[in-house]
PDB file of N, CA and C in Angstrom:
ATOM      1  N   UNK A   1      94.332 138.149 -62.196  1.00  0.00           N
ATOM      2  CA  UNK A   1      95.756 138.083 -62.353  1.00  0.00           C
ATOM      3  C   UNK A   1      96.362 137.527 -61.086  1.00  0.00           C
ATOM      4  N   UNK A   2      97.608 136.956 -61.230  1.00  0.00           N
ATOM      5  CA  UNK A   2      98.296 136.361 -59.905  1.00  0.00           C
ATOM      6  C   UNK A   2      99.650 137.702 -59.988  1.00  0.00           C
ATOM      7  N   UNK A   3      99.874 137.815 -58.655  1.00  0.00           N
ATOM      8  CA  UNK A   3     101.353 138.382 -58.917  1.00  0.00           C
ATOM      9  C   UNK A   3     101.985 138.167 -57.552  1.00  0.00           C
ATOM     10  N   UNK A   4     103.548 137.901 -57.670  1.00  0.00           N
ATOM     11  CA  UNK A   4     104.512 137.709 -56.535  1.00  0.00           C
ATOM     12  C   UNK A   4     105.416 138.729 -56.654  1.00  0.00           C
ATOM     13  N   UNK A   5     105.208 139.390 -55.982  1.00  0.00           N
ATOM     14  CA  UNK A   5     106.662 140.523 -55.671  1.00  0.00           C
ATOM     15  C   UNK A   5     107.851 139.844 -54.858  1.00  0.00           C
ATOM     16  N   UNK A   6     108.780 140.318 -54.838  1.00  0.00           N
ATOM     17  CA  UNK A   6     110.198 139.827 -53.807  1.00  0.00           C
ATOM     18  C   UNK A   6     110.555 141.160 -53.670  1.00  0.00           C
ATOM     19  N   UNK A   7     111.012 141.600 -52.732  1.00  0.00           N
ATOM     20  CA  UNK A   7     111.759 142.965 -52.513  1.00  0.00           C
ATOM     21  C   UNK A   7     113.250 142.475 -51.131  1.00  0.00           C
ATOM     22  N   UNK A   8     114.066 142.992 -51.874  1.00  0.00           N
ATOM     23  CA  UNK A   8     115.353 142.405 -51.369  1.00  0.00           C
ATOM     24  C   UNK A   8     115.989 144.047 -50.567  1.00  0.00           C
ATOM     25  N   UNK A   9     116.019 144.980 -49.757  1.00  0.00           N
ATOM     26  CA  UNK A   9     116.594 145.766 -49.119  1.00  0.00           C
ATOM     27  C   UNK A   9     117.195 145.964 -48.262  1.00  0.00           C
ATOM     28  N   UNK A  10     118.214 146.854 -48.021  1.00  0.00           N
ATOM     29  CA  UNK A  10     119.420 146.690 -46.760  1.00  0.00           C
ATOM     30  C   UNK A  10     120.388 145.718 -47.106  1.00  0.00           C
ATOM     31  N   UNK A  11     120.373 145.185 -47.830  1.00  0.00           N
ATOM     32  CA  UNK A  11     121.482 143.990 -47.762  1.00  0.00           C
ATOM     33  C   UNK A  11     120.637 142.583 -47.215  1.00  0.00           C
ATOM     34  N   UNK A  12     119.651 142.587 -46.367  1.00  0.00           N
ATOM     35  CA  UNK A  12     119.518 141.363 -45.340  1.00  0.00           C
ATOM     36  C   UNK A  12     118.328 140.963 -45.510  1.00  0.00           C
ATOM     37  N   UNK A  13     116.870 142.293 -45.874  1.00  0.00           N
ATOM     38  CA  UNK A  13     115.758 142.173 -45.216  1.00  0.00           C
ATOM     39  C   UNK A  13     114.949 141.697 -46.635  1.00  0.00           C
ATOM     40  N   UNK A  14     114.306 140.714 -46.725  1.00  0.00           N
ATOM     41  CA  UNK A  14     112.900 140.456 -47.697  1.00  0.00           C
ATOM     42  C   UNK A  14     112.051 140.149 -47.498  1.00  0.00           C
ATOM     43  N   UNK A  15     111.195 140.585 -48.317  1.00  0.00           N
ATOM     44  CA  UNK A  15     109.878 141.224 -47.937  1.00  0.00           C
ATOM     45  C   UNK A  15     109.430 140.212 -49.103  1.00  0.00           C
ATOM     46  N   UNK A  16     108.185 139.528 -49.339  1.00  0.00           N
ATOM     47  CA  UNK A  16     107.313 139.239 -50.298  1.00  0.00           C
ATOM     48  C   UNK A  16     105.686 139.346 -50.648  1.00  0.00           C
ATOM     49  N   UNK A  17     105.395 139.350 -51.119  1.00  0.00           N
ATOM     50  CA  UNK A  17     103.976 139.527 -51.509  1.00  0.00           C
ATOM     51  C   UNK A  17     103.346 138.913 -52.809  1.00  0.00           C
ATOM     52  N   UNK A  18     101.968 138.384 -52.453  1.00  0.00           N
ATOM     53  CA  UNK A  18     101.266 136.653 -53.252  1.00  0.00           C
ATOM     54  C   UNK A  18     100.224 137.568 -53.333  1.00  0.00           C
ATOM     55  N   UNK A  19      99.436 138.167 -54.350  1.00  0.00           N
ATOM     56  CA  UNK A  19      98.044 138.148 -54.685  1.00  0.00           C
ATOM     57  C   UNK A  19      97.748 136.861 -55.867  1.00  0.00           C
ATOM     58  N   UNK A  20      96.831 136.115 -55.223  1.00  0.00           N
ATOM     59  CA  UNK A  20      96.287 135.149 -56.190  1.00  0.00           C
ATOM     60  C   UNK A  20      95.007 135.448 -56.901  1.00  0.00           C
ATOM     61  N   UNK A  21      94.643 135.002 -57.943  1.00  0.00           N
ATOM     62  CA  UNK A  21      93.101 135.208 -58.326  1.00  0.00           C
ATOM     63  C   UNK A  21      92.686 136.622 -58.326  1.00  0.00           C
ATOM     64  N   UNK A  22      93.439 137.889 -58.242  1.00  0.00           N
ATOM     65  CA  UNK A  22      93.100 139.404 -57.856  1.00  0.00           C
ATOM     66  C   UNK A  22      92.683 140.000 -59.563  1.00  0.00           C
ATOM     67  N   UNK A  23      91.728 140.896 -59.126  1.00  0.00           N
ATOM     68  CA  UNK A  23      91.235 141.651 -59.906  1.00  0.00           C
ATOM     69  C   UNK A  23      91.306 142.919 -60.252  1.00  0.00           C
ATOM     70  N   UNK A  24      92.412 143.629 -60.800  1.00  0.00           N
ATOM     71  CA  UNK A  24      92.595 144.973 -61.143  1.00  0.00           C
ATOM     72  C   UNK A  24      91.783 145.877 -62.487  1.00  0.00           C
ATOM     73  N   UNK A  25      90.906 146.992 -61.566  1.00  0.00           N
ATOM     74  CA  UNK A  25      90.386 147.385 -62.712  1.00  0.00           C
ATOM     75  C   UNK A  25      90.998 148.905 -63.265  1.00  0.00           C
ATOM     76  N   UNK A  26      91.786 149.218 -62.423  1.00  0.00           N
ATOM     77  CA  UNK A  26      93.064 150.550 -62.768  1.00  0.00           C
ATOM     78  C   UNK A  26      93.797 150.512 -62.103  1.00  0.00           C
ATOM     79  N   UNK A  27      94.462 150.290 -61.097  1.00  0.00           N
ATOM     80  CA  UNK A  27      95.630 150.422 -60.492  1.00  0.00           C
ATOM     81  C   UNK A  27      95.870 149.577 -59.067  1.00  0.00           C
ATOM     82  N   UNK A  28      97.317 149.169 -59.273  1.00  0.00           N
ATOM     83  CA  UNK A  28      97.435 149.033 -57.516  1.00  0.00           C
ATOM     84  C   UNK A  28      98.766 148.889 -56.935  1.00  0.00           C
ATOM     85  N   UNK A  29      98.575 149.420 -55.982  1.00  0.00           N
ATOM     86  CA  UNK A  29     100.079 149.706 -55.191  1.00  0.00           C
ATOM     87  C   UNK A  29     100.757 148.021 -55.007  1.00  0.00           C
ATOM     88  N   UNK A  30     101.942 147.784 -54.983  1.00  0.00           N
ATOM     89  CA  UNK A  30     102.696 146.703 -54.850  1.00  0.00           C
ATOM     90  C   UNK A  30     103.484 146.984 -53.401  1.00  0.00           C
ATOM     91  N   UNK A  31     104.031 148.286 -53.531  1.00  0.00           N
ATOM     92  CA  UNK A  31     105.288 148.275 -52.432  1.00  0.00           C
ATOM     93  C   UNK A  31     104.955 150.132 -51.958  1.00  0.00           C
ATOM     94  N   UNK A  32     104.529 150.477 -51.029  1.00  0.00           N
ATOM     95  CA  UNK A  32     104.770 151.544 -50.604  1.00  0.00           C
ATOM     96  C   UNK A  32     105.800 152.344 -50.337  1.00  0.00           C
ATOM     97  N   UNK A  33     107.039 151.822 -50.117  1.00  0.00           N
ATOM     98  CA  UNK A  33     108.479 152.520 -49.864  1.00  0.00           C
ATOM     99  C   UNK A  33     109.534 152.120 -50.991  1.00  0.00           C
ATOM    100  N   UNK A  34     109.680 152.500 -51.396  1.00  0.00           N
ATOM    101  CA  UNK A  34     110.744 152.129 -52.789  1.00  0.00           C
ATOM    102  C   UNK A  34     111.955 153.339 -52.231  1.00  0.00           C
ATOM    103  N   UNK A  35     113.412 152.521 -51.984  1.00  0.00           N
ATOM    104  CA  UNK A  35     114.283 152.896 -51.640  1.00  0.00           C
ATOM    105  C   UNK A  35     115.234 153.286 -52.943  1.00  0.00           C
ATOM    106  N   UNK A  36     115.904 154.705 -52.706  1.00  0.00           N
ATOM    107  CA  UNK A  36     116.546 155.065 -54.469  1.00  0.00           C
ATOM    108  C   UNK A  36     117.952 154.511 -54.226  1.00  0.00           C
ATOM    109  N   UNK A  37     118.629 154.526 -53.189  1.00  0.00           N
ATOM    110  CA  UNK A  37     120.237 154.741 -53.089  1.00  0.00           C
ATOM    111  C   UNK A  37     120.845 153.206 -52.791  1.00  0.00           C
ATOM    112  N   UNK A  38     120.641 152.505 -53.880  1.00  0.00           N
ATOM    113  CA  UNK A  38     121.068 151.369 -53.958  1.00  0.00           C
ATOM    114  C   UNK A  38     120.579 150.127 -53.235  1.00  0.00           C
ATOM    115  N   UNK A  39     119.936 150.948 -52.363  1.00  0.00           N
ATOM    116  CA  UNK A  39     119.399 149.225 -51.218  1.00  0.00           C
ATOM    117  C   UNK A  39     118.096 148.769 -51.214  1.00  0.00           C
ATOM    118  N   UNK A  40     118.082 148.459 -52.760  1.00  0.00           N
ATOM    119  CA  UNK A  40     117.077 147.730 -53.130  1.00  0.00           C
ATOM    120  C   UNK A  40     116.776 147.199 -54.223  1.00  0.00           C
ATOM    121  N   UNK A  41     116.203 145.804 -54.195  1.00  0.00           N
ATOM    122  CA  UNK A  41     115.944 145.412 -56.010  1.00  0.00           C
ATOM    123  C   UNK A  41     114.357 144.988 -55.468  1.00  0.00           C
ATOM    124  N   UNK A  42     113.793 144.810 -56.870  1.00  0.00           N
ATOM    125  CA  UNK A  42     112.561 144.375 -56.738  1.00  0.00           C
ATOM    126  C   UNK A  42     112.337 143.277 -58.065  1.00  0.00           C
ATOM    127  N   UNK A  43     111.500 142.439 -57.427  1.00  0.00           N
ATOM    128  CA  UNK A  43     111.327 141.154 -58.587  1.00  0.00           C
ATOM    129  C   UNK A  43     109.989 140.694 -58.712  1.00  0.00           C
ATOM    130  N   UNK A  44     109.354 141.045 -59.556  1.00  0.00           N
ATOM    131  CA  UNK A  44     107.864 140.327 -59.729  1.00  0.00           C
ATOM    132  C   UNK A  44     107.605 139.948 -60.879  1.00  0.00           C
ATOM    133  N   UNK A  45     106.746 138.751 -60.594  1.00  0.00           N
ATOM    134  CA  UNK A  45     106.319 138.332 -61.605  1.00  0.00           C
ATOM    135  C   UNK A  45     104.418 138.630 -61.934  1.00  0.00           C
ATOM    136  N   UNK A  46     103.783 138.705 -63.090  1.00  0.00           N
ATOM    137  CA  UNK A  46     102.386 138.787 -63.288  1.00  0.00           C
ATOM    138  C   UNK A  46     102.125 138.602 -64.557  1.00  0.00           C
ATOM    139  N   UNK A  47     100.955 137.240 -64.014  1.00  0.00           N
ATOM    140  CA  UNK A  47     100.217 136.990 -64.672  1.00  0.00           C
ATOM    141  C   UNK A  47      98.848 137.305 -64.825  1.00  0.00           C
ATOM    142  N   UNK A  48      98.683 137.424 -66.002  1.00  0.00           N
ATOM    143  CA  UNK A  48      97.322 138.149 -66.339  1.00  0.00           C
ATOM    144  C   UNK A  48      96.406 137.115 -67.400  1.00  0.00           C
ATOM    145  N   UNK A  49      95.105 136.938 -67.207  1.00  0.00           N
ATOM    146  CA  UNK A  49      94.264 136.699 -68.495  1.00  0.00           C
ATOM    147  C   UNK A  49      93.387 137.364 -68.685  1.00  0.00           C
ATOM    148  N   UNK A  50      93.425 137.629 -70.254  1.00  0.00           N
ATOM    149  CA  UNK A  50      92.513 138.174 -71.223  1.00  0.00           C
ATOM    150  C   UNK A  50      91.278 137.566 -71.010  1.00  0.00           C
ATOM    151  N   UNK A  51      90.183 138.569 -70.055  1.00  0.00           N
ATOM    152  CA  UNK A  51      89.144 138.129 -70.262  1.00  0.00           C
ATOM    153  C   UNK A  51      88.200 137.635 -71.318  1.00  0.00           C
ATOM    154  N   UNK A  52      88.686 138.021 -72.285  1.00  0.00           N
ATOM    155  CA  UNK A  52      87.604 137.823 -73.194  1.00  0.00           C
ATOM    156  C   UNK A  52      87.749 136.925 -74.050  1.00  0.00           C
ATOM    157  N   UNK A  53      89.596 136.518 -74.129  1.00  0.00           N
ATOM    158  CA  UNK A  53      89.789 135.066 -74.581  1.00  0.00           C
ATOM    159  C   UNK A  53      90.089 133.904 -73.942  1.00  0.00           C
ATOM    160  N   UNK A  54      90.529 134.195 -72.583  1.00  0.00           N
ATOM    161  CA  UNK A  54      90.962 133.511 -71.254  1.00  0.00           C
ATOM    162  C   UNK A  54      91.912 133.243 -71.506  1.00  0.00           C
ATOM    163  N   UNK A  55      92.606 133.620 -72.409  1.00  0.00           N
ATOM    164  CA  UNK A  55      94.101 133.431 -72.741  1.00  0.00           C
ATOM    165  C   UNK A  55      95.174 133.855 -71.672  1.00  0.00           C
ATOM    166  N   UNK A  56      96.528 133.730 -71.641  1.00  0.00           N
ATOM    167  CA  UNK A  56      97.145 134.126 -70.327  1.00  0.00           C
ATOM    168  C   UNK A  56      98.778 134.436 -70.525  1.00  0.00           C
ATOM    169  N   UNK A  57      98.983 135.557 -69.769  1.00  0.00           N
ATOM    170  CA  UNK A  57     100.265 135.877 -70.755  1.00  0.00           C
ATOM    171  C   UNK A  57     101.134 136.476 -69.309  1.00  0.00           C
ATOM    172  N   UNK A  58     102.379 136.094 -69.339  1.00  0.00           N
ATOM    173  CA  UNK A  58     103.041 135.773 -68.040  1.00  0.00           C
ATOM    174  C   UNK A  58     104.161 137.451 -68.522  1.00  0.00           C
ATOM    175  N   UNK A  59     104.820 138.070 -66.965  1.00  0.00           N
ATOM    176  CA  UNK A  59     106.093 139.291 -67.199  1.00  0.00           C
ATOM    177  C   UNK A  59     106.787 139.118 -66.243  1.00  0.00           C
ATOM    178  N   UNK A  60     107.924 139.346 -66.437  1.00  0.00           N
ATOM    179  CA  UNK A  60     108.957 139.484 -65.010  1.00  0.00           C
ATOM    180  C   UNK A  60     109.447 141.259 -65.228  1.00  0.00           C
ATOM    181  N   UNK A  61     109.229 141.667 -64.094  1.00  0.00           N
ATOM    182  CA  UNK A  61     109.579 143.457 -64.217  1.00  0.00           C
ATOM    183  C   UNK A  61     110.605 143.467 -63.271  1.00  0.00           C
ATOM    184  N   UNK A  62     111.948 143.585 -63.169  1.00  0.00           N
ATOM    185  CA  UNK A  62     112.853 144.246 -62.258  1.00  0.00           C
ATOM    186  C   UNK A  62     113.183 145.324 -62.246  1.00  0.00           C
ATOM    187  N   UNK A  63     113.131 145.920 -61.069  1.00  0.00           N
ATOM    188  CA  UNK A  63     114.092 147.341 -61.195  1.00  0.00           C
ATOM    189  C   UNK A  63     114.864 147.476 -60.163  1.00  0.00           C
ATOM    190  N   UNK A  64     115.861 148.373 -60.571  1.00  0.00           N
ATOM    191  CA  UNK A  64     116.512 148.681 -59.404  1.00  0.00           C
ATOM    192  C   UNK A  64     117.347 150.421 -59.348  1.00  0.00           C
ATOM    193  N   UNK A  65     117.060 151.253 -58.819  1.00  0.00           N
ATOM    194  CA  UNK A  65     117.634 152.508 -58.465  1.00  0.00           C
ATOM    195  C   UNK A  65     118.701 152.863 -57.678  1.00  0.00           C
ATOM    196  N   UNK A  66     119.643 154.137 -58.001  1.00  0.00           N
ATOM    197  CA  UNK A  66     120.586 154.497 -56.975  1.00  0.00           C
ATOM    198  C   UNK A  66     120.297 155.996 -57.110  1.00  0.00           C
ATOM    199  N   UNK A  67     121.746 156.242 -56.357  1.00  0.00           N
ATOM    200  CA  UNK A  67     121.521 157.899 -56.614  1.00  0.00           C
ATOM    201  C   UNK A  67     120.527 158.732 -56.115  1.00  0.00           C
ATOM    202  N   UNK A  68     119.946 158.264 -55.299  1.00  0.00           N
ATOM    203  CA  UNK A  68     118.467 159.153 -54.932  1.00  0.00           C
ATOM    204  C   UNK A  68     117.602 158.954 -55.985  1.00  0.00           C
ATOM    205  N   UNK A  69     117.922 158.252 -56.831  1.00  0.00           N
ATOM    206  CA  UNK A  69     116.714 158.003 -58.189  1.00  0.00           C
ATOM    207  C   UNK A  69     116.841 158.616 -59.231  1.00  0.00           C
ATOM    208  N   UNK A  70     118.730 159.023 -59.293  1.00  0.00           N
ATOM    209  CA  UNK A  70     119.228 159.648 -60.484  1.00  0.00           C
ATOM    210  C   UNK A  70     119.212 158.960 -61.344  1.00  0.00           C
ATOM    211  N   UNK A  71     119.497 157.697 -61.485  1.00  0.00           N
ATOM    212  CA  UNK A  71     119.748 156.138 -62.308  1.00  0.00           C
ATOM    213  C   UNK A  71     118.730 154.807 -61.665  1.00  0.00           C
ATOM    214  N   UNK A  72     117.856 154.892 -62.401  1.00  0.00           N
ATOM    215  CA  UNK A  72     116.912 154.217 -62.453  1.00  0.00           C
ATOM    216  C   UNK A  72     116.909 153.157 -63.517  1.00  0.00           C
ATOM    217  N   UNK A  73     117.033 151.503 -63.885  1.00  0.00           N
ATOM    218  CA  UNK A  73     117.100 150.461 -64.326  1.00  0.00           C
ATOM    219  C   UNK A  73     115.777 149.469 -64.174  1.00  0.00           C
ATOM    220  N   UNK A  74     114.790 149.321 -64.895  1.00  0.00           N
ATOM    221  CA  UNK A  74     113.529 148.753 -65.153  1.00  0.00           C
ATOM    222  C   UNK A  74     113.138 147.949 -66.121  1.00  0.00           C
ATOM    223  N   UNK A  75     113.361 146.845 -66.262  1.00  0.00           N
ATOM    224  CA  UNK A  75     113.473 145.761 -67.025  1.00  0.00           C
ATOM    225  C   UNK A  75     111.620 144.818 -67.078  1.00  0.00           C
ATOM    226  N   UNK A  76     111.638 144.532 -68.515  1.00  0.00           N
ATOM    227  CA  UNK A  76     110.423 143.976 -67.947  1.00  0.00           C
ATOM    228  C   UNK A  76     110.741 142.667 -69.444  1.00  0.00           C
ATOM    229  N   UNK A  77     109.704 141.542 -69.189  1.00  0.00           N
ATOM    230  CA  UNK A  77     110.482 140.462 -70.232  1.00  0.00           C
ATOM    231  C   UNK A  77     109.256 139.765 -69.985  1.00  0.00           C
ATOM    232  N   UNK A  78     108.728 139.667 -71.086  1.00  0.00           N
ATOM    233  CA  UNK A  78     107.539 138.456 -71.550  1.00  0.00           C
ATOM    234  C   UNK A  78     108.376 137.106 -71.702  1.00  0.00           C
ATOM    235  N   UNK A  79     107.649 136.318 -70.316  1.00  0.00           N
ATOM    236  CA  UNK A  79     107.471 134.768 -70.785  1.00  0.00           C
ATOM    237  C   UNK A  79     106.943 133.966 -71.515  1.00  0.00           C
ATOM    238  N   UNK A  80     105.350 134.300 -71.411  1.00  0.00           N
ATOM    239  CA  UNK A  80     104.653 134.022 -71.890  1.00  0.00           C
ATOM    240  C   UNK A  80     103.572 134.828 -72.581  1.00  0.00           C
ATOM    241  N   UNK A  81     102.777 134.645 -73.329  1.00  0.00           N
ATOM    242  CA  UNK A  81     101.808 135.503 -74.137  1.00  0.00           C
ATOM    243  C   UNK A  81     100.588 134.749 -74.581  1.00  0.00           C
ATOM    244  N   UNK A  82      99.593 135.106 -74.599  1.00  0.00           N
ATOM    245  CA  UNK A  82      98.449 133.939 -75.080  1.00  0.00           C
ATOM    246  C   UNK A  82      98.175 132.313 -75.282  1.00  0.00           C
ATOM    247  N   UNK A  83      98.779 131.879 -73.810  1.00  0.00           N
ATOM    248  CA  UNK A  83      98.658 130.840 -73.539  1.00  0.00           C
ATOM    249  C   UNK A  83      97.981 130.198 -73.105  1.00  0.00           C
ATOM    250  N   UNK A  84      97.331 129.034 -73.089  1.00  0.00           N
ATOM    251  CA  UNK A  84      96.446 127.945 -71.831  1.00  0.00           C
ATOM    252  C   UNK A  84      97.289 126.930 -71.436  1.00  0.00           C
ATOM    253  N   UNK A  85      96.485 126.533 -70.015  1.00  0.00           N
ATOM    254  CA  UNK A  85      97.463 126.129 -68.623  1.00  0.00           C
ATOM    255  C   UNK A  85      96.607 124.655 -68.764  1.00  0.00           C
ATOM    256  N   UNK A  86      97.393 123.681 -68.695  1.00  0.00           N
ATOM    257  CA  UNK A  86      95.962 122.642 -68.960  1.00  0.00           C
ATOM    258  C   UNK A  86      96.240 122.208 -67.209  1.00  0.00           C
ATOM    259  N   UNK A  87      95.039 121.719 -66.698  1.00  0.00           N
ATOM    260  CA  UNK A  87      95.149 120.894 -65.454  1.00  0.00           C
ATOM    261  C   UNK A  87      96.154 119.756 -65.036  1.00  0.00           C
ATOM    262  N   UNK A  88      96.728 119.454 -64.133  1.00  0.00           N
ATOM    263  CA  UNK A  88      97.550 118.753 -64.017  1.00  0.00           C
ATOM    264  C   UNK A  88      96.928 117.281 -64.009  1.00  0.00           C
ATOM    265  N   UNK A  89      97.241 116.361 -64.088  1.00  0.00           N
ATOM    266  CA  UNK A  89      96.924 114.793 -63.851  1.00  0.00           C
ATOM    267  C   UNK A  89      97.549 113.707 -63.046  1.00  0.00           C
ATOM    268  N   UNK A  90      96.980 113.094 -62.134  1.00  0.00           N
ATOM    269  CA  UNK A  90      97.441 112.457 -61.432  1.00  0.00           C
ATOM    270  C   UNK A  90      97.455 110.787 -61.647  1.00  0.00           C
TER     271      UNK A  90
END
């Protein structure tokens, strides 16, 4: 799977993160500090393929919290779904 995080906090500070080619076989941390009281959004995208068809299916997940994590907003939206990527040509 590929995935790009963006993390936007404080108003000023971003943070990003690129795993390319990575291999998850149960879990993995993205962001260690997740801020509740408004000063923060988060934006990633991941792509994944189905090993077994090599098929490839794209998500964008945002969230964003306030309140100490009274109101919590988590959005997630398929781009893509069982697709192939053909090589580019020059």
């Amino acid at each position: 799977m590929d995935i790009r995080r963006t993390t936007i906090y404080d108003g000023s500070t971003i943070e990003t993160q690129t795993m390319n080619s990575a291999t998850v076989s149960a879990s993995v941390a993205l962001d260690g500090t997740v801020y509740t009281n408004s000063q923060e959004t988060h934006n990633m995208r991941i792509r994944q393929q189905d090993p077994a068809t090599k098929l490839w299916s794209m998500c964008e997940i945002n969230s964003f919290l306030s309140a100490g994590g009274a109101r919590c907003s988590i959005r997630i939206q398929w781009s893509e779904y069982d697709v192939t990527y053909e090589p580019p040509t020059a």
